[in-house]
PDB file of N, CA and C in Angstrom:
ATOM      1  N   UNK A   1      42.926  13.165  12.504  1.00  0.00           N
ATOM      2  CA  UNK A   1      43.037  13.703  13.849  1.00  0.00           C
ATOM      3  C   UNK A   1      44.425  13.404  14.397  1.00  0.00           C
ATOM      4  N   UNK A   2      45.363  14.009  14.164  1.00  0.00           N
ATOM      5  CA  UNK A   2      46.923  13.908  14.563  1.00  0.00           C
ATOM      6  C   UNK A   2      46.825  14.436  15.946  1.00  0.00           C
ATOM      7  N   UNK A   3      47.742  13.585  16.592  1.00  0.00           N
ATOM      8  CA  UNK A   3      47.745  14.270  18.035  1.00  0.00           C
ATOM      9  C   UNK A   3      46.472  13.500  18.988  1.00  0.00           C
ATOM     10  N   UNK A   4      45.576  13.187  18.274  1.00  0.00           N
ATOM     11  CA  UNK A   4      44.348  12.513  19.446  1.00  0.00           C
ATOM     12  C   UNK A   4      44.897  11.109  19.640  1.00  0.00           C
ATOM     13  N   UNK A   5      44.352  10.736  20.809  1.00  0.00           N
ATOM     14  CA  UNK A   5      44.233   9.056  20.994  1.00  0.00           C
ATOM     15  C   UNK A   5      43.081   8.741  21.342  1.00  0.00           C
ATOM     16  N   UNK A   6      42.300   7.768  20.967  1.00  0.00           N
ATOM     17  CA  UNK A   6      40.976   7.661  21.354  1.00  0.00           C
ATOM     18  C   UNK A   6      41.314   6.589  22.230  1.00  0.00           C
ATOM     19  N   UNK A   7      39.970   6.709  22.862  1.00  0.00           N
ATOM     20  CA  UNK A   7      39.622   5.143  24.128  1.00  0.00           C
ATOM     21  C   UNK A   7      39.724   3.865  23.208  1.00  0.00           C
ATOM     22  N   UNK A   8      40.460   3.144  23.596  1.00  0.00           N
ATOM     23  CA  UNK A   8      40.295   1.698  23.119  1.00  0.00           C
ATOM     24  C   UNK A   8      40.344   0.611  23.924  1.00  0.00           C
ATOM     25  N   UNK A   9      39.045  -0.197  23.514  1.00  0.00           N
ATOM     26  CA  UNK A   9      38.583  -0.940  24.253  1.00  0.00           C
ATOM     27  C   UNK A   9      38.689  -2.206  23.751  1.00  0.00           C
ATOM     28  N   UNK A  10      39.056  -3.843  23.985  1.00  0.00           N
ATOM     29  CA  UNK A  10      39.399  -4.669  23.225  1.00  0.00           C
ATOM     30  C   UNK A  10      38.701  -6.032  24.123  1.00  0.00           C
ATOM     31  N   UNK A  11      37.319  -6.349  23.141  1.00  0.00           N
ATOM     32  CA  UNK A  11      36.657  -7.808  23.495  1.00  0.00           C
ATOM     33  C   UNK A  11      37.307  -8.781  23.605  1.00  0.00           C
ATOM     34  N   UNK A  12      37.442  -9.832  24.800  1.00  0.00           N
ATOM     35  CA  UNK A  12      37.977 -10.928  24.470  1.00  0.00           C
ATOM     36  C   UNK A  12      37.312 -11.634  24.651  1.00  0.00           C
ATOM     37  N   UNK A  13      37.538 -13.538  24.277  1.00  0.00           N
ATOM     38  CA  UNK A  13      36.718 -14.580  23.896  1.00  0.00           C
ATOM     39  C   UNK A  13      35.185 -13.990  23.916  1.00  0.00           C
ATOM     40  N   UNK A  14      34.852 -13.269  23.045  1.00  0.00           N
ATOM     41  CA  UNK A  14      33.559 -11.989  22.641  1.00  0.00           C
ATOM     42  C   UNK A  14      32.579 -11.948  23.756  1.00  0.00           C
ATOM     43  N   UNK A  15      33.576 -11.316  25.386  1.00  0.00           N
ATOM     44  CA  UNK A  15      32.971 -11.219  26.355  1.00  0.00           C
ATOM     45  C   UNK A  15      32.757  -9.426  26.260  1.00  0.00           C
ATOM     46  N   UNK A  16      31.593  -9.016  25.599  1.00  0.00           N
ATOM     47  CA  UNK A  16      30.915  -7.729  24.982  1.00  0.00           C
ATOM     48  C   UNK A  16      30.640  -6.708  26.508  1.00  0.00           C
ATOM     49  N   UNK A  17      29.599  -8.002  27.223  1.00  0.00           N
ATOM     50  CA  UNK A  17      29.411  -7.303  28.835  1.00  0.00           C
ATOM     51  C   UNK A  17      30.618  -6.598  29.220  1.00  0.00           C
ATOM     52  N   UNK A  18      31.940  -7.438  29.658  1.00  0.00           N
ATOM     53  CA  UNK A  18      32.954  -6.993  30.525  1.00  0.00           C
ATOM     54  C   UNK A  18      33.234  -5.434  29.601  1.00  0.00           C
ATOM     55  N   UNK A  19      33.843  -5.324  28.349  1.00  0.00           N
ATOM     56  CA  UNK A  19      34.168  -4.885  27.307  1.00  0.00           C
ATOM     57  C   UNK A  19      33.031  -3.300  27.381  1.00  0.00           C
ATOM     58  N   UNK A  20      31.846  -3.601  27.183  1.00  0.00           N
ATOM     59  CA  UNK A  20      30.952  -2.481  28.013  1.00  0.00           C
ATOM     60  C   UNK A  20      31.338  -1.583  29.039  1.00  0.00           C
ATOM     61  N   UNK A  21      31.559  -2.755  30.409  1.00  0.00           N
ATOM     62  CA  UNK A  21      31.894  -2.063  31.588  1.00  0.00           C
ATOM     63  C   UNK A  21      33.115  -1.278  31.442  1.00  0.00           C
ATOM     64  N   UNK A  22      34.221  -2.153  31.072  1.00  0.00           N
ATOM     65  CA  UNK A  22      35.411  -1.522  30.914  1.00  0.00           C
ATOM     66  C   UNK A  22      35.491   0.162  30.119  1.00  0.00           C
ATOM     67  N   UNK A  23      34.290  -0.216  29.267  1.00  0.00           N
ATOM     68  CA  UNK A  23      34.604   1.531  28.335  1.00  0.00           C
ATOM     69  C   UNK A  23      34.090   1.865  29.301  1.00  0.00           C
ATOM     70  N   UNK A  24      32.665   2.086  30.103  1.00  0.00           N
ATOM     71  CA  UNK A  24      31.634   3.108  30.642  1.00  0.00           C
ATOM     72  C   UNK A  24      32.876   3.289  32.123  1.00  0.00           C
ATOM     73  N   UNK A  25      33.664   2.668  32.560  1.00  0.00           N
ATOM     74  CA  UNK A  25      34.680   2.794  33.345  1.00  0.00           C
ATOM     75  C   UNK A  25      35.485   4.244  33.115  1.00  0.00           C
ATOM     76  N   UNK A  26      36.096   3.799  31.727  1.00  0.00           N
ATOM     77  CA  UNK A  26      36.866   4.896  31.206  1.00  0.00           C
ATOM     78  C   UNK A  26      36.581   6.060  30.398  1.00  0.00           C
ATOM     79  N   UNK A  27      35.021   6.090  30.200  1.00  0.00           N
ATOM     80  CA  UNK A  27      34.476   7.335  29.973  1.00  0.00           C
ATOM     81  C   UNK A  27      34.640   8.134  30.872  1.00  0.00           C
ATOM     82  N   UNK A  28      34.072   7.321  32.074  1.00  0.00           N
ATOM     83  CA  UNK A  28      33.538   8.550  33.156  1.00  0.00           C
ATOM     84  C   UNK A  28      34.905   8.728  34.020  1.00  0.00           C
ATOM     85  N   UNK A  29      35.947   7.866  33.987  1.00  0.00           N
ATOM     86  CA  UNK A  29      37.085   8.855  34.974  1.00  0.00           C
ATOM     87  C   UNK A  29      37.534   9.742  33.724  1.00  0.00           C
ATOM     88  N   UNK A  30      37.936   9.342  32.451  1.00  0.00           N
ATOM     89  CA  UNK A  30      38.044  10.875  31.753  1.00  0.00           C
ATOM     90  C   UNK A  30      37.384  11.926  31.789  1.00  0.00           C
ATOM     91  N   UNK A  31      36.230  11.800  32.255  1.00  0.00           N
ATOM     92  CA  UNK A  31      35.123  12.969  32.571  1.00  0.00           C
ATOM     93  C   UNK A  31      34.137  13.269  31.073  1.00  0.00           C
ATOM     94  N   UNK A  32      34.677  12.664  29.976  1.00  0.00           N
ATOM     95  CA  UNK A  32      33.791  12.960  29.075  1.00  0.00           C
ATOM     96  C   UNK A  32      32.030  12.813  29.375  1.00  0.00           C
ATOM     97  N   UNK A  33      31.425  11.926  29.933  1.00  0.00           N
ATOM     98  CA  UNK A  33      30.330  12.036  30.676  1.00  0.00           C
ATOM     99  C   UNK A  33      29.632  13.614  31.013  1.00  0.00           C
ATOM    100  N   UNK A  34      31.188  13.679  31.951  1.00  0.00           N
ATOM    101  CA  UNK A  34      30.892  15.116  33.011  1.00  0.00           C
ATOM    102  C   UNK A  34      29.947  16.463  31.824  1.00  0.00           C
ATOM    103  N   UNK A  35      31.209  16.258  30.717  1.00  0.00           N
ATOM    104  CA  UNK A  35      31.572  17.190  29.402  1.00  0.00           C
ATOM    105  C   UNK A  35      30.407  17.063  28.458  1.00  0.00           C
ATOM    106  N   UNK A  36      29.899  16.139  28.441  1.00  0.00           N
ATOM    107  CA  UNK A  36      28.716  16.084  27.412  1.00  0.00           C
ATOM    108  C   UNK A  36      27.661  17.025  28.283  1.00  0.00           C
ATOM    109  N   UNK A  37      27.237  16.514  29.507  1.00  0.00           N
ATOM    110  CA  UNK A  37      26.301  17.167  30.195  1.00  0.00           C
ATOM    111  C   UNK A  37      26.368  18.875  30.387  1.00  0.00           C
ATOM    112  N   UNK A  38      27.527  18.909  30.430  1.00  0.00           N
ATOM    113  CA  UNK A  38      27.670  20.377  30.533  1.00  0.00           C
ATOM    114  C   UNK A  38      27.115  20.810  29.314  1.00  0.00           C
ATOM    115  N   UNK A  39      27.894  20.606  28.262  1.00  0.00           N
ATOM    116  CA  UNK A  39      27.469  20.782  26.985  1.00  0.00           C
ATOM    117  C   UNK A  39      26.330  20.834  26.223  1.00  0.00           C
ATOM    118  N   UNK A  40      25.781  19.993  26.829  1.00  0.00           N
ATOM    119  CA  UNK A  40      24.267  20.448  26.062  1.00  0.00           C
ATOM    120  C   UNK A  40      23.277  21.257  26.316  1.00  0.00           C
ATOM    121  N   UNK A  41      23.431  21.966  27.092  1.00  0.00           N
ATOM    122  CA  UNK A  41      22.914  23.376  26.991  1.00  0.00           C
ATOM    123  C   UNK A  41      23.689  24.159  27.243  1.00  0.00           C
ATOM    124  N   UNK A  42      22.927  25.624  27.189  1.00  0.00           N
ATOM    125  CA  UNK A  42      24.095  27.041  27.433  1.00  0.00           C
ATOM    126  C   UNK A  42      23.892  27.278  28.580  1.00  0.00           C
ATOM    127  N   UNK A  43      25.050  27.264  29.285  1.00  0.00           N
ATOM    128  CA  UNK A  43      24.892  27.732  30.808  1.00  0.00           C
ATOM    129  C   UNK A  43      25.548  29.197  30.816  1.00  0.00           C
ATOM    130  N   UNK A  44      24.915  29.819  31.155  1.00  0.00           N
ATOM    131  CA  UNK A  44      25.231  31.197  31.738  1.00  0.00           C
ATOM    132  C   UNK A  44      26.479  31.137  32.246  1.00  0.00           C
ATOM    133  N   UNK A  45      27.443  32.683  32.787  1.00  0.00           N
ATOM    134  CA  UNK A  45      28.366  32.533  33.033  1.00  0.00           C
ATOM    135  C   UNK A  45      28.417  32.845  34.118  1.00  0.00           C
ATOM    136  N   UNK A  46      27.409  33.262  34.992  1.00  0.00           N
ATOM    137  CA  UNK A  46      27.305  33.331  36.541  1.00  0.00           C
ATOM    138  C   UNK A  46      27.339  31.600  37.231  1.00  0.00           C
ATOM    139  N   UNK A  47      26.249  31.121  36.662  1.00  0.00           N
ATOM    140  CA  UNK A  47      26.107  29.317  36.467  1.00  0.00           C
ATOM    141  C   UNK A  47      27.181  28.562  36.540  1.00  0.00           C
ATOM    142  N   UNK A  48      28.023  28.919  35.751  1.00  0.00           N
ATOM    143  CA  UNK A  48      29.419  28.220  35.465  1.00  0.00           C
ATOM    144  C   UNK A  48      29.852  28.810  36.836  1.00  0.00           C
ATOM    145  N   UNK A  49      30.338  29.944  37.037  1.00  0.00           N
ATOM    146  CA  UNK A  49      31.177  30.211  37.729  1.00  0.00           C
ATOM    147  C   UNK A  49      31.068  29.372  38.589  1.00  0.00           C
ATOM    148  N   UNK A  50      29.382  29.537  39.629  1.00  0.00           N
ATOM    149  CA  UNK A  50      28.946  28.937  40.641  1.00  0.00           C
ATOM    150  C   UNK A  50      29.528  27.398  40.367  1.00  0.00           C
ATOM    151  N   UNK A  51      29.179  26.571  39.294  1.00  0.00           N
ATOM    152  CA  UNK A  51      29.831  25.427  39.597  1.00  0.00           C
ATOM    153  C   UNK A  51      30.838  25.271  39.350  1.00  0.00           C
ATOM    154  N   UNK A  52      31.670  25.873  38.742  1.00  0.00           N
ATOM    155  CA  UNK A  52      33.017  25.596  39.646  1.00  0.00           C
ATOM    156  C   UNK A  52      33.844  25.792  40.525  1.00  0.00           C
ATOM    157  N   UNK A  53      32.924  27.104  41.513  1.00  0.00           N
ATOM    158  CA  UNK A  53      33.415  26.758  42.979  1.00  0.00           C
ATOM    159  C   UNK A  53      32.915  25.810  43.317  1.00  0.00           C
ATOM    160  N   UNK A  54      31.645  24.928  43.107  1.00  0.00           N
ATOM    161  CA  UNK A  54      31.331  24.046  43.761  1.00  0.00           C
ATOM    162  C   UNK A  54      32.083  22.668  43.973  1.00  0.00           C
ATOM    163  N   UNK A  55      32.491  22.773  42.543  1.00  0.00           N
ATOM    164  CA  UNK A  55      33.620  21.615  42.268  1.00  0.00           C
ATOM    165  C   UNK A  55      34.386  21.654  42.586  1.00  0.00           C
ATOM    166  N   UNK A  56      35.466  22.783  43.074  1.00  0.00           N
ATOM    167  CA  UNK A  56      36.113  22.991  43.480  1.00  0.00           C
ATOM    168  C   UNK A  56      36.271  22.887  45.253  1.00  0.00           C
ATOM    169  N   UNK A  57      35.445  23.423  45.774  1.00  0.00           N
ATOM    170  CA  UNK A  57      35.264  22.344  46.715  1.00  0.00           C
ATOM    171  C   UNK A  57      35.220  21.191  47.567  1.00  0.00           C
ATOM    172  N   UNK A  58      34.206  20.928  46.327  1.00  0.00           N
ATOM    173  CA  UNK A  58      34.107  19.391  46.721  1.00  0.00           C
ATOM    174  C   UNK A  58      35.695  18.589  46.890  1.00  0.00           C
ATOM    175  N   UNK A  59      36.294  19.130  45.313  1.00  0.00           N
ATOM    176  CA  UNK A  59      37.933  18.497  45.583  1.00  0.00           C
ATOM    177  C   UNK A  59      38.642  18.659  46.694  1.00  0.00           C
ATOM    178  N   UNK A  60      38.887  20.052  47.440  1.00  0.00           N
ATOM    179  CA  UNK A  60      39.090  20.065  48.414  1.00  0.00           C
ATOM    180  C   UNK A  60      38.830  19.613  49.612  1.00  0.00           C
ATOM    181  N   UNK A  61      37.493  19.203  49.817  1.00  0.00           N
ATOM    182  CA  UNK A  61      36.956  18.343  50.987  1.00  0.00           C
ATOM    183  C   UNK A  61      37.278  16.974  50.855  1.00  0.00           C
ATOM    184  N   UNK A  62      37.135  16.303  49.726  1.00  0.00           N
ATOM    185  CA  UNK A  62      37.456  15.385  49.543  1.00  0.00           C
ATOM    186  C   UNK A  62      39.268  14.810  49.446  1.00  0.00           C
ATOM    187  N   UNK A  63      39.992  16.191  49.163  1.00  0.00           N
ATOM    188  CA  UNK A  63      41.425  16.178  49.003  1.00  0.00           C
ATOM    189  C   UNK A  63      41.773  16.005  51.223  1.00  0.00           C
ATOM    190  N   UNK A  64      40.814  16.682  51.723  1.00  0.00           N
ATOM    191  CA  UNK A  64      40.969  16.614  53.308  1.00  0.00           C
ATOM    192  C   UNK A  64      40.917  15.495  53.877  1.00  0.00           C
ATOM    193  N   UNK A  65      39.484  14.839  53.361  1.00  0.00           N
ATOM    194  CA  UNK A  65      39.461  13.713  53.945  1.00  0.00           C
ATOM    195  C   UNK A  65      40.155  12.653  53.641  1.00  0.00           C
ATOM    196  N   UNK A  66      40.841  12.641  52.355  1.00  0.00           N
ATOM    197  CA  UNK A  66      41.434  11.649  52.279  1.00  0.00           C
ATOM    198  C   UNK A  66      43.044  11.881  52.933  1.00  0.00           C
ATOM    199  N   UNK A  67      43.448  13.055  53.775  1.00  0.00           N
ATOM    200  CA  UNK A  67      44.639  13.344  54.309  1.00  0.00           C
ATOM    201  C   UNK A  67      44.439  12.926  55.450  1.00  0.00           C
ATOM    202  N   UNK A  68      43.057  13.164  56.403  1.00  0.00           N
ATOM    203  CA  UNK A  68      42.874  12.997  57.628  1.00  0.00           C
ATOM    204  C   UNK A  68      42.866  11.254  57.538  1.00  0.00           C
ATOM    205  N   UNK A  69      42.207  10.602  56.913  1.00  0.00           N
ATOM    206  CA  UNK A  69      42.240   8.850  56.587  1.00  0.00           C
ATOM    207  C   UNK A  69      43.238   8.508  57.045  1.00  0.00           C
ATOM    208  N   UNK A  70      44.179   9.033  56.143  1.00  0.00           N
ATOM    209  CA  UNK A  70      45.778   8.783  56.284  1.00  0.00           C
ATOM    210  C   UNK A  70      46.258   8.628  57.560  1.00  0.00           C
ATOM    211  N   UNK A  71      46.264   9.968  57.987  1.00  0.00           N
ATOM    212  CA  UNK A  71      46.689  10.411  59.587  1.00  0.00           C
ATOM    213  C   UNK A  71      46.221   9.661  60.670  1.00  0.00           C
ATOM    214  N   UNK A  72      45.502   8.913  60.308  1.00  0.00           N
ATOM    215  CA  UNK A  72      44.399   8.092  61.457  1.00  0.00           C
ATOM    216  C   UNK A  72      43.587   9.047  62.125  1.00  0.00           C
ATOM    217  N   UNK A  73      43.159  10.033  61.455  1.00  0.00           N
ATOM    218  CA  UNK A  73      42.219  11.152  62.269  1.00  0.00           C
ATOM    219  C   UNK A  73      40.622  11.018  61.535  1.00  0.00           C
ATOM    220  N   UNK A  74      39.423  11.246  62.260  1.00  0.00           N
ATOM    221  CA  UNK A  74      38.485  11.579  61.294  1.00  0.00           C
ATOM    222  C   UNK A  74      37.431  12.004  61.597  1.00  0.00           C
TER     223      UNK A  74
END
């Protein structure tokens, strides 16, 4: 696999728990999580569409509120 980098995750004094958290951390902001779920079934392409205006969205509301935070507005 040239070109990939995988997640790497590295136990120390064989603390496995932290080492856990730390991957399930960096699964889910890569979104692979997101990606499996999608994936396992066939979603229609009306389906899709719909969610990704939804997602899309959401970024945006969430891209607002975190401008208004800023501003001291809310």
């Amino acid at each position: 696999m040239k070109g990939k980098s995988g997640i790497q995750i590295f136990v120390k004094d064989n603390d496995v728990e932290h080492a856990l958290k730390v991957l399930k951390r960096k699964i889910a902001r890569d979104g692979l999580l997101k990606q499996l779920k999608t994936k396992r079934a066939y979603e229609k392409p009306s389906e899709k569409r719909k969610r990704k205006e939804r997602e899309s969205l959401r970024r945006i509301r969430k891209a607002m509120a975190r401008r208004n935070r800023r501003s001291g507005r809310y």
